[in-house]
Protein backbone atom coordinates (compact mmCIF):
# COMPACT_ATOMS: atom_id res chain seq x y z
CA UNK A 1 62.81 114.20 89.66
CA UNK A 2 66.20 114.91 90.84
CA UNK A 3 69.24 114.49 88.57
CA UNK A 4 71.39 111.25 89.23
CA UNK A 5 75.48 111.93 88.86
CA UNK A 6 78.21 109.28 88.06
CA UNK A 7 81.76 109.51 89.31
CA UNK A 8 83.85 107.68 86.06
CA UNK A 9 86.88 106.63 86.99
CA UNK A 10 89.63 105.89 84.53
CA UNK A 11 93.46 106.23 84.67
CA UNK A 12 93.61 106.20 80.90
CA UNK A 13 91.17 107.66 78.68
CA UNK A 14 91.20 108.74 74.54
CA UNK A 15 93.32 110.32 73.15
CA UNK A 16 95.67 108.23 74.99
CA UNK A 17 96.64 104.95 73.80
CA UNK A 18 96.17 101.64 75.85
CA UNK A 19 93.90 99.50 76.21
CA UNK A 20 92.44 101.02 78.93
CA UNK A 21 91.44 104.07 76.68
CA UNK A 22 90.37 102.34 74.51
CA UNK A 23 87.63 100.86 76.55
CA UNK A 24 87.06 104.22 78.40
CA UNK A 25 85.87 106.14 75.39
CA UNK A 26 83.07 103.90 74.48
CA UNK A 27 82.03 102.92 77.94
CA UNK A 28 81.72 106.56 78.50
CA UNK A 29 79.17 106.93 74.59
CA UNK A 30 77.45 103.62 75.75
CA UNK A 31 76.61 105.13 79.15
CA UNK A 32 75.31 108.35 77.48
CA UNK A 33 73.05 106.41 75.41
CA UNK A 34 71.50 104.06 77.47
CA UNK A 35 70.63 106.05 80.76
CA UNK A 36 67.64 108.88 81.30
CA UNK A 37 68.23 112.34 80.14
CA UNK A 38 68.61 114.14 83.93
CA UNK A 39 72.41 111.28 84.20
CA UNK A 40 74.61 113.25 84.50
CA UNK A 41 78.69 111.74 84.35
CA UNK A 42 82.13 113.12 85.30
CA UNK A 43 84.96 111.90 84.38
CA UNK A 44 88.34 111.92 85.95
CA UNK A 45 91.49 110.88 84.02
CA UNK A 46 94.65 112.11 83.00
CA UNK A 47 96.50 114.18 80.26
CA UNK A 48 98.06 111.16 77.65
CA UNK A 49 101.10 109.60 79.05
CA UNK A 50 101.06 105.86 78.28
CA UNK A 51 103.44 106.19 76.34
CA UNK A 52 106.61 109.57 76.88
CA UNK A 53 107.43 108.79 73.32
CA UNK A 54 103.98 109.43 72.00
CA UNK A 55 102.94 113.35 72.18
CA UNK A 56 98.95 114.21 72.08
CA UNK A 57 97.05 117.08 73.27
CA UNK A 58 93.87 117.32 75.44
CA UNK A 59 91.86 119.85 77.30
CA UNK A 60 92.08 119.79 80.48
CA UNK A 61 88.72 120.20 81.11
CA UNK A 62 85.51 119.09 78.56
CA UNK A 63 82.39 120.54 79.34
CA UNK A 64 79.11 118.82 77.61
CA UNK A 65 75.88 119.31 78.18
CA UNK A 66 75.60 116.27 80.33
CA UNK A 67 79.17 115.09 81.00
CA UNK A 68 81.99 116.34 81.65
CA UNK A 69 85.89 115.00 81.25
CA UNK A 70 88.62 116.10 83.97
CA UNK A 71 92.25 115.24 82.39
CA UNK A 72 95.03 115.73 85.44
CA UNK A 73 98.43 116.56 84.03
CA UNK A 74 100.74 113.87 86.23
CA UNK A 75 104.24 114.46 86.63
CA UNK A 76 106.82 113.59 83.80
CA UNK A 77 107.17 109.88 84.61
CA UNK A 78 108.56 106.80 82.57
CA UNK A 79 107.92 102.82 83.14
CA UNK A 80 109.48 101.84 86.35
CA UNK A 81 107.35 101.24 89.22
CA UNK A 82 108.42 104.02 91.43
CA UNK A 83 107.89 106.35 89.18
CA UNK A 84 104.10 105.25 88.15
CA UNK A 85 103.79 104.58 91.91
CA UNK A 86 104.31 108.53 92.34
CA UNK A 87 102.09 109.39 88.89
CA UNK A 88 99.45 107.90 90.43
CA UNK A 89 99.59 108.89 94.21
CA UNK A 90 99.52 112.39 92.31
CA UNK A 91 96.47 111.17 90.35
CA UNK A 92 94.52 109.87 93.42
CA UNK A 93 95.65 112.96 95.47
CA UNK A 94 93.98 115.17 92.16
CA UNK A 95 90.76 113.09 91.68
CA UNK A 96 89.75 112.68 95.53
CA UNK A 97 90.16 116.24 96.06
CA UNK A 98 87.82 116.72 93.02
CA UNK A 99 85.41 114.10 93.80
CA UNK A 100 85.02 115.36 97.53
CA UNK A 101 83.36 118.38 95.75
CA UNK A 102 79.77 117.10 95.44
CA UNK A 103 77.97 113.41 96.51
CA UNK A 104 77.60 110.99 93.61
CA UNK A 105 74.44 108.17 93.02
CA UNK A 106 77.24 105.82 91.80
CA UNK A 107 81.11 105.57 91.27
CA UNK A 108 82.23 103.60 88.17
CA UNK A 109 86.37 102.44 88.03
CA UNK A 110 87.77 100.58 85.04
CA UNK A 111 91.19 99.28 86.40
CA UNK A 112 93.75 97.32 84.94
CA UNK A 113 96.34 97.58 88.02
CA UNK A 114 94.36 97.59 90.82
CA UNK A 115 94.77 100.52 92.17
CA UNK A 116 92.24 102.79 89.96
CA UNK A 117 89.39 100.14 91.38
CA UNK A 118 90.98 101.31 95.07
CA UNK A 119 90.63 104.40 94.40
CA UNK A 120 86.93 103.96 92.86
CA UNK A 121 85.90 101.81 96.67
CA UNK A 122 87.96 104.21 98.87
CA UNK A 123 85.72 107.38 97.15
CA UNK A 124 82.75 105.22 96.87
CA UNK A 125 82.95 104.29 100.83
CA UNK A 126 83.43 107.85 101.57
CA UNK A 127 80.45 109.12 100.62
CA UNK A 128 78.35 105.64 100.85
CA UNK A 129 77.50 105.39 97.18
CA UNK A 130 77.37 102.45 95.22
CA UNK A 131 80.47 101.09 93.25
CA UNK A 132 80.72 99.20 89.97
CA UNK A 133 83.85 98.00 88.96
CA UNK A 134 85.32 96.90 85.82
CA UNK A 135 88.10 94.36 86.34
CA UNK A 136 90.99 94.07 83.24
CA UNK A 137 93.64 92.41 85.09
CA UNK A 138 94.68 90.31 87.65
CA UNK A 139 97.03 92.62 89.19
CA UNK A 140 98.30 90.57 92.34
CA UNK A 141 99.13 87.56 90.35
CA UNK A 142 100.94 89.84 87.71
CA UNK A 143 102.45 91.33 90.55
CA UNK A 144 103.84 87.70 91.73
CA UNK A 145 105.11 86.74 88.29
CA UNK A 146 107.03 90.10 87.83
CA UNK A 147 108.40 91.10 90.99
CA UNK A 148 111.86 89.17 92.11
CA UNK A 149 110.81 86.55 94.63
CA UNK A 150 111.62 88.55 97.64
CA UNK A 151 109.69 91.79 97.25
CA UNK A 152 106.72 89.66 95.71
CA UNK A 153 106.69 87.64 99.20
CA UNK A 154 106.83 91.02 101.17
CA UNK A 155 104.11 92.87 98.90
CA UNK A 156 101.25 89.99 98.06
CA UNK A 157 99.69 89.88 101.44
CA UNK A 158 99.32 93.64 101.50
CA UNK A 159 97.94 93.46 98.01
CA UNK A 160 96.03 90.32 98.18
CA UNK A 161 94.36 92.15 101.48
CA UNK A 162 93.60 95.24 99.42
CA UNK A 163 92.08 93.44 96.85
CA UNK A 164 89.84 91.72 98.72
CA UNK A 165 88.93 95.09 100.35
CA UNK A 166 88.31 96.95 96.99
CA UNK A 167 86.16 93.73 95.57
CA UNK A 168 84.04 93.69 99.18
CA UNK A 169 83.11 97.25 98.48
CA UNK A 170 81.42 96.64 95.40
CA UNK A 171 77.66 96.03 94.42
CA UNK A 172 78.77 94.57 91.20
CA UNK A 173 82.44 93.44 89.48
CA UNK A 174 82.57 93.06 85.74
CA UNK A 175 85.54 90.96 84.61
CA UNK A 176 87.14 91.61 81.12
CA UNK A 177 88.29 87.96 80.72
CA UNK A 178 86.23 84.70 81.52
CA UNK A 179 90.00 83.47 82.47
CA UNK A 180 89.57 85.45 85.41
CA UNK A 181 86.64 83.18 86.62
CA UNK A 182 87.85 80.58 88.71
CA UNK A 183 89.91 83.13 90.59
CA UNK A 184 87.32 85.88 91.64
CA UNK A 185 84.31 83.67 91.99
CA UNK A 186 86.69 81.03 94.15
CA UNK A 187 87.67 83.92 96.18
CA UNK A 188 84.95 86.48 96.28
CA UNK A 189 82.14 83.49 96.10
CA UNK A 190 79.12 85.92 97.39
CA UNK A 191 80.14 89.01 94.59
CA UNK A 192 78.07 89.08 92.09
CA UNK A 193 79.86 88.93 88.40
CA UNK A 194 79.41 90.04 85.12
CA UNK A 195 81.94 89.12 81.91
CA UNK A 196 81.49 92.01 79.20
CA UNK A 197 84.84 91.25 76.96
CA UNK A 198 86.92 93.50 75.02
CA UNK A 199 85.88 93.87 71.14
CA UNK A 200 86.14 95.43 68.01
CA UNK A 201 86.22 99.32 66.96
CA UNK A 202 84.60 100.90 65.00
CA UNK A 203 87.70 101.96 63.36
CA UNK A 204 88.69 98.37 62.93
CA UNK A 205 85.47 96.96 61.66
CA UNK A 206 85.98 98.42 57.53
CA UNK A 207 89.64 97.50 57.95
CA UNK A 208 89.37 94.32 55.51
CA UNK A 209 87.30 96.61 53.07
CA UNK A 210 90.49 98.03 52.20
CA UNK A 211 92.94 94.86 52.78
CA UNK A 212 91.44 92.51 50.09
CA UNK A 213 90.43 88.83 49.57
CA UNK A 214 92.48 87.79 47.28
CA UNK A 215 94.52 84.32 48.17
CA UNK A 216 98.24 85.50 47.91
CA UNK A 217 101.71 83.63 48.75
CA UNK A 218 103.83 86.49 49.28
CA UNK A 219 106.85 85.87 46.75
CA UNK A 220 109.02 88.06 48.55
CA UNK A 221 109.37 88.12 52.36
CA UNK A 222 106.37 87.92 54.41
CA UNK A 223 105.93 91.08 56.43
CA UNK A 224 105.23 90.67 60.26
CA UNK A 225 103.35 93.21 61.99
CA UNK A 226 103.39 93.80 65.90
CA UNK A 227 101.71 96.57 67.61
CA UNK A 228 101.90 97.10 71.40
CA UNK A 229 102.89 97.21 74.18
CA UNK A 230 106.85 96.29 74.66
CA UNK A 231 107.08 95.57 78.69
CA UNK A 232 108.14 92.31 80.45
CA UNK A 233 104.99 91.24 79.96
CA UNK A 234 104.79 90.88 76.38
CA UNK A 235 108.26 89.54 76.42
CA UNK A 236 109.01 90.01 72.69
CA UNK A 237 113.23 90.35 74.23
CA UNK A 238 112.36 87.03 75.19
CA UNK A 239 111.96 85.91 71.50
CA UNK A 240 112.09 87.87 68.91
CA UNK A 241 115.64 88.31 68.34
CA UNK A 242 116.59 84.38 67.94
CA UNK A 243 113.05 84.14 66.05
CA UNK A 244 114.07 86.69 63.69
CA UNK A 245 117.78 84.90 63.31
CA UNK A 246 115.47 81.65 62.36
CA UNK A 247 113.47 83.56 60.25
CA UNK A 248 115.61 85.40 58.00
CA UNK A 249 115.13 85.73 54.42
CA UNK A 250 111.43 84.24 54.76
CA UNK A 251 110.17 87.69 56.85
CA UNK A 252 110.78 91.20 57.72
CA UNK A 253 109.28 91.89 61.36
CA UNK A 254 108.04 95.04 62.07
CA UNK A 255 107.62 96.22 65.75
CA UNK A 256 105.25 99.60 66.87
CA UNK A 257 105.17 100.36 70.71
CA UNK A 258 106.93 101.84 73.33
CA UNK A 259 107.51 100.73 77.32
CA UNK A 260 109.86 99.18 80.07
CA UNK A 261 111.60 96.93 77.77
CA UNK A 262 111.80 98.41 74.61
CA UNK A 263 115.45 98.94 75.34
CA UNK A 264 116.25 95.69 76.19
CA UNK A 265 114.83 94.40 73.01
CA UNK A 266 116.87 96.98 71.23
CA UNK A 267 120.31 95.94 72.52
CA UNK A 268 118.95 92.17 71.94
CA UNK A 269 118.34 92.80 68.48
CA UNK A 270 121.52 94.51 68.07
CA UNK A 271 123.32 91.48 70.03
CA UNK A 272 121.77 88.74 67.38
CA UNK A 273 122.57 90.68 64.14
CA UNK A 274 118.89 90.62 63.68
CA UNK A 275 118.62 93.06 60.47
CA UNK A 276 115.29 92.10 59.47
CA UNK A 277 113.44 93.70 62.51
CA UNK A 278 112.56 97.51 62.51
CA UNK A 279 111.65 99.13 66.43
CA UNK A 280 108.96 101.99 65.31
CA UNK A 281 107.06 104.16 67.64
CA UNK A 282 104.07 104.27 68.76
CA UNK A 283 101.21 106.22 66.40
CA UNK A 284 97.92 107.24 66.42
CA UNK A 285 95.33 104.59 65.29
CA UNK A 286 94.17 105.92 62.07
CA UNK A 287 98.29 105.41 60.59
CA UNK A 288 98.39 101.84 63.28
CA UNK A 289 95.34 100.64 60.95
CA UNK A 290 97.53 101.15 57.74
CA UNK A 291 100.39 99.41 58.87
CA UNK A 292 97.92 96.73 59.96
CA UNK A 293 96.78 96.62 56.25
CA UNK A 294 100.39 96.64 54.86
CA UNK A 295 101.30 93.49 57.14
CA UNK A 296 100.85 89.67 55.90
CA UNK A 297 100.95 88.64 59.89
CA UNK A 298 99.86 90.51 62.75
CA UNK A 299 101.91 89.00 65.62
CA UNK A 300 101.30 88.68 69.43
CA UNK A 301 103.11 87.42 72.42
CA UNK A 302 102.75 87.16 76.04
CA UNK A 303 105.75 86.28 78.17
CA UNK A 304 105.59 83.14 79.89
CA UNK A 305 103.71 84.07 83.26
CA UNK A 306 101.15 81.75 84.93
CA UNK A 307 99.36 85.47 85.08
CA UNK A 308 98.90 85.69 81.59
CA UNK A 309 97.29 82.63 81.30
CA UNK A 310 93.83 84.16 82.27
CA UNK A 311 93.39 87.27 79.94
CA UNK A 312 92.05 88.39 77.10
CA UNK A 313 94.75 91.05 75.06
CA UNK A 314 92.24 93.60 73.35
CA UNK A 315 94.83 93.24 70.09
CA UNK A 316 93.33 89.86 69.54
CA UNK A 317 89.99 91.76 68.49
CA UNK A 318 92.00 94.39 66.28
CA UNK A 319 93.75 91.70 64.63
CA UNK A 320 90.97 89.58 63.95
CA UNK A 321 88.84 92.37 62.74
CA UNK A 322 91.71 93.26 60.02
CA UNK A 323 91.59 90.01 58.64
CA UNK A 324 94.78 88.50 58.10
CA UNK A 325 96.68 85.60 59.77
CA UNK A 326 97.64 85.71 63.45
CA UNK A 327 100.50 84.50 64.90
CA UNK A 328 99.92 83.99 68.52
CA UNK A 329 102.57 83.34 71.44
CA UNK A 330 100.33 82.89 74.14
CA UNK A 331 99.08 79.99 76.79
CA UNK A 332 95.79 78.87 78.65
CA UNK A 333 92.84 81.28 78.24
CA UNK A 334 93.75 83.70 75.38
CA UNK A 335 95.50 80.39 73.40
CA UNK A 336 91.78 78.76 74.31
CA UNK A 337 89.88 81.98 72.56
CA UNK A 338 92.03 82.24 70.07
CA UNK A 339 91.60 79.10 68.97
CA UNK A 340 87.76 78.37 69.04
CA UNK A 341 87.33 82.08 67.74
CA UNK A 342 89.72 83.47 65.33
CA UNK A 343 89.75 81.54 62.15
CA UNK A 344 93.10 81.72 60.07
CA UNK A 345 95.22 82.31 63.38
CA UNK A 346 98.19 79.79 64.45
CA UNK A 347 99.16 79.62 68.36
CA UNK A 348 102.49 78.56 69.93
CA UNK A 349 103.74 78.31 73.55
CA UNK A 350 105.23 81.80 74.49
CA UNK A 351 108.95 81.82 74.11
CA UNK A 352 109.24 79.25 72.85
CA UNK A 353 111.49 79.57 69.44
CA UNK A 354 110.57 76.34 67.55
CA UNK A 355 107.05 76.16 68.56
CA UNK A 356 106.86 79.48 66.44
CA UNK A 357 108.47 78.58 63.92
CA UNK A 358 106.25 75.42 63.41
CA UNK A 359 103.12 77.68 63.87
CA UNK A 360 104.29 80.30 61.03
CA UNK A 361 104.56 77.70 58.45
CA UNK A 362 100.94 76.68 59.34
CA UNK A 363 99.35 80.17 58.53
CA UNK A 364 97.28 80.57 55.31
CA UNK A 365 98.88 83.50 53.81
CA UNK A 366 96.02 85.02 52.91
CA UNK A 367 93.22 87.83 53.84
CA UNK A 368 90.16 86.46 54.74
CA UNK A 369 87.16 88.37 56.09
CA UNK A 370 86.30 87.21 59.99
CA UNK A 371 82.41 88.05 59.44
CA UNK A 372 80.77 85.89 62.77
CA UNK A 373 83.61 87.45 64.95
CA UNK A 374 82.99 90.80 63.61
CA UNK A 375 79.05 90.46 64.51
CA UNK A 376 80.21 88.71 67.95
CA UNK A 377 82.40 91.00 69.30
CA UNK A 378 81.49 94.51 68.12
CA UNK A 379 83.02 96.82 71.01
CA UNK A 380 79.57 98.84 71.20
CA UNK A 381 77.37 95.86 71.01
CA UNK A 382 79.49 94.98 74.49
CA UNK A 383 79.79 98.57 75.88
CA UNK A 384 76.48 99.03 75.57
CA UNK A 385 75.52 96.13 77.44
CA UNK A 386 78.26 96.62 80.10
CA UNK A 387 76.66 100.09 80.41
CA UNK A 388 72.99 98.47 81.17
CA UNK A 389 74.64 96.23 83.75
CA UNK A 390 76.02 99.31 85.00
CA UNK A 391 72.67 101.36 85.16
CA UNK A 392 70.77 98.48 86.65
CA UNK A 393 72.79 99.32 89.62
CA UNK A 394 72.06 102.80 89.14
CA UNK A 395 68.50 102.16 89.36
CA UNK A 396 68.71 99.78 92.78
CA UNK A 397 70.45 103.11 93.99
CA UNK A 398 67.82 105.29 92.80
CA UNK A 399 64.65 102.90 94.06
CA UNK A 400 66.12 103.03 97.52
């Protein structure tokens, strides 16, 4: 029998970090596992860059006995949209070149801003092969949330038309977040849909081993841990500098990430005297996991965008795996999840000052082990049933 290749498309991939990567990597194992010994899989992706503060090395090129990993080296690039607008036309440039090289049984994307899961439809309609996609974001209603008003009107119905080109190509759409529901099943009502959710690491599942049980009322001040992302759309300029003010002399907030507004909240901080918040870059995930353990609160916080009222942040499962109480500025979906699935978390409307306030004093200080969301939402218990999904289309391709 003839060997069977996959084309594996993802913009990020480990040792990068995002979210994105984070799913890649074990996606990638899962898919190994599960399918027949003569699978092969490439993978395209690029050298790290989520984040220009954050310096890791990777081969270019990985060569394995059944898959191999392609990293393209973009050009130096920072946050703003031009400039990932030209990182990834060099991407796509790099990877269809590459993937023109030999026909493929079936293209898999993962794709956060759309245009990844372009890329995956316009290579999979090039060489008629059969496209999976895995869906982590709503991109065209971030894009109409971000975007001033008049650019947004001028861009959605090119993007809203691209969309529903990429979506039409595929034989099968797996969406990260069941918030995403009512939007691609109202819209795409003959696509057929899958929901395989973020989850839990492996590095993250012994992390309350080593953070202890005990019940504990901090008598100094509590210690607030975030870890992320700092763009417009977490928003933490939007709040964190008159929630610190409110805050001070009950807790010390402590904020790792890099990204487009990191500068912003800087000069914010700066503006409202806040001396009891630290800005700390970003670090690999076996040091993230110890600052995790050092915190009393891991915090999270979405701006206020009807967009990011439909996902799922994959630091909700890191959190909840560590532990401790969650402090949670988010709306709709996410607030939903979080609160029918993360026991010992408190939730407030995003940005809104007061509402957090209210929700601190309502955590249990404590650590307490999260044992049924652990078992739930193990991330290779998920990948490795996202990567059956993904064979079963595999296999329609091979029994034609």
């Amino acid at each position: 029998m003839s060997k069977q290749r996959i084309l594996f498309l993802s913009f990020y991939f480990p040792p990068d970090l995002s979210a994105g990567s984070f799913r890649a990597g074990p996606l990638l194992h899962a898919l190994l596992q599960r399918s027949r010994a003569d699978v092969e899989i490439d993978v395209i992706s690029t050298q790290p860059n989520r984040y220009s503060g954050f310096n890791s090395t990777a081969t270019a090129e990985e060569v394995h006995e059944r898959h191999t990993i392609r990293r393209i080296q973009l050009p130096a690039h920072k946050s703003g949209m031009l400039d990932q607008a030209r990182a990834f036309r060099h991407f796509w440039r790099e990877a269809s070149a590459f993937s023109n090289r030999q026909p493929y049984d079936l293209v898999v994307a993962t794709s956060s801003r759309l245009m990844t899961a372009v890329l995956g439809a316009w290579i999979a309609r090039r060489g008629r092969t059969p496209l999976y996609l895995d869906i982590r974001d709503i991109f065209v209603d971030t894009i109409n949330d971000v975007l001033p008003r008049k650019l947004a009107i001028v861009m959605l119905p090119f993007l809203r038309l691209l969309e529903r080109w990429t979506v039409g190509q595929a034989a099968r759409v797996n969406l990260v977040s069941r918030g995403f529901q009512s939007y691609f099943e109202s819209r795409y009502p003959t696509q057929s849909f899958s929901y395989f959710t973020n989850g839990i690491d492996e590095e993250f599942l012994h992390g309350f081993e080593s953070s202890g049980s005990q019940y504990r009322v901090p008598s100094r001040e509590v210690r607030v841990l975030y870890a992320g992302n700092m763009g417009d759309g977490q928003g933490l300029h939007s709040i964190v500098p008159d929630l610190a003010g409110r805050l001070r002399g009950r807790a010390t907030f402590r904020l790792i990430g890099a990204g487009g507004r990191r500068a912003h909240l800087a000069s914010a901080l700066a503006e409202a005297g806040a001396t009891n918040v630290a800005l700390v870059d970003p670090m690999a995930r076996e040091h993230l996991i110890k600052e995790y353990l050092a915190a009393d609160v891991l915090f999270l916080h979405l701006n206020d965008y009807e967009a990011f009222k439909k996902v799922l942040p994959s630091k909700i499962f890191e959190y909840a795996a560590i532990g401790k109480p969650v402090w949670a500025g988010v709306a709709g979906y996410p607030a939903q999840f979080i609160r029918s699935e993360v026991e010992n978390a408190a939730v407030f409307p995003p940005c809104d000052v007061e509402g957090a306030v209210r929700a601190f004093e309502s955590l249990d200080l404590r650590s307490a082990p999260r044992e049924k969301f652990i078992r739930k939402y193990s991330r290779a218990r998920i990948m490795s049933e996202l990567a059956v999904d993904i064979l079963s289309v595999l296999g329609s391709a091979r029994a034609r």
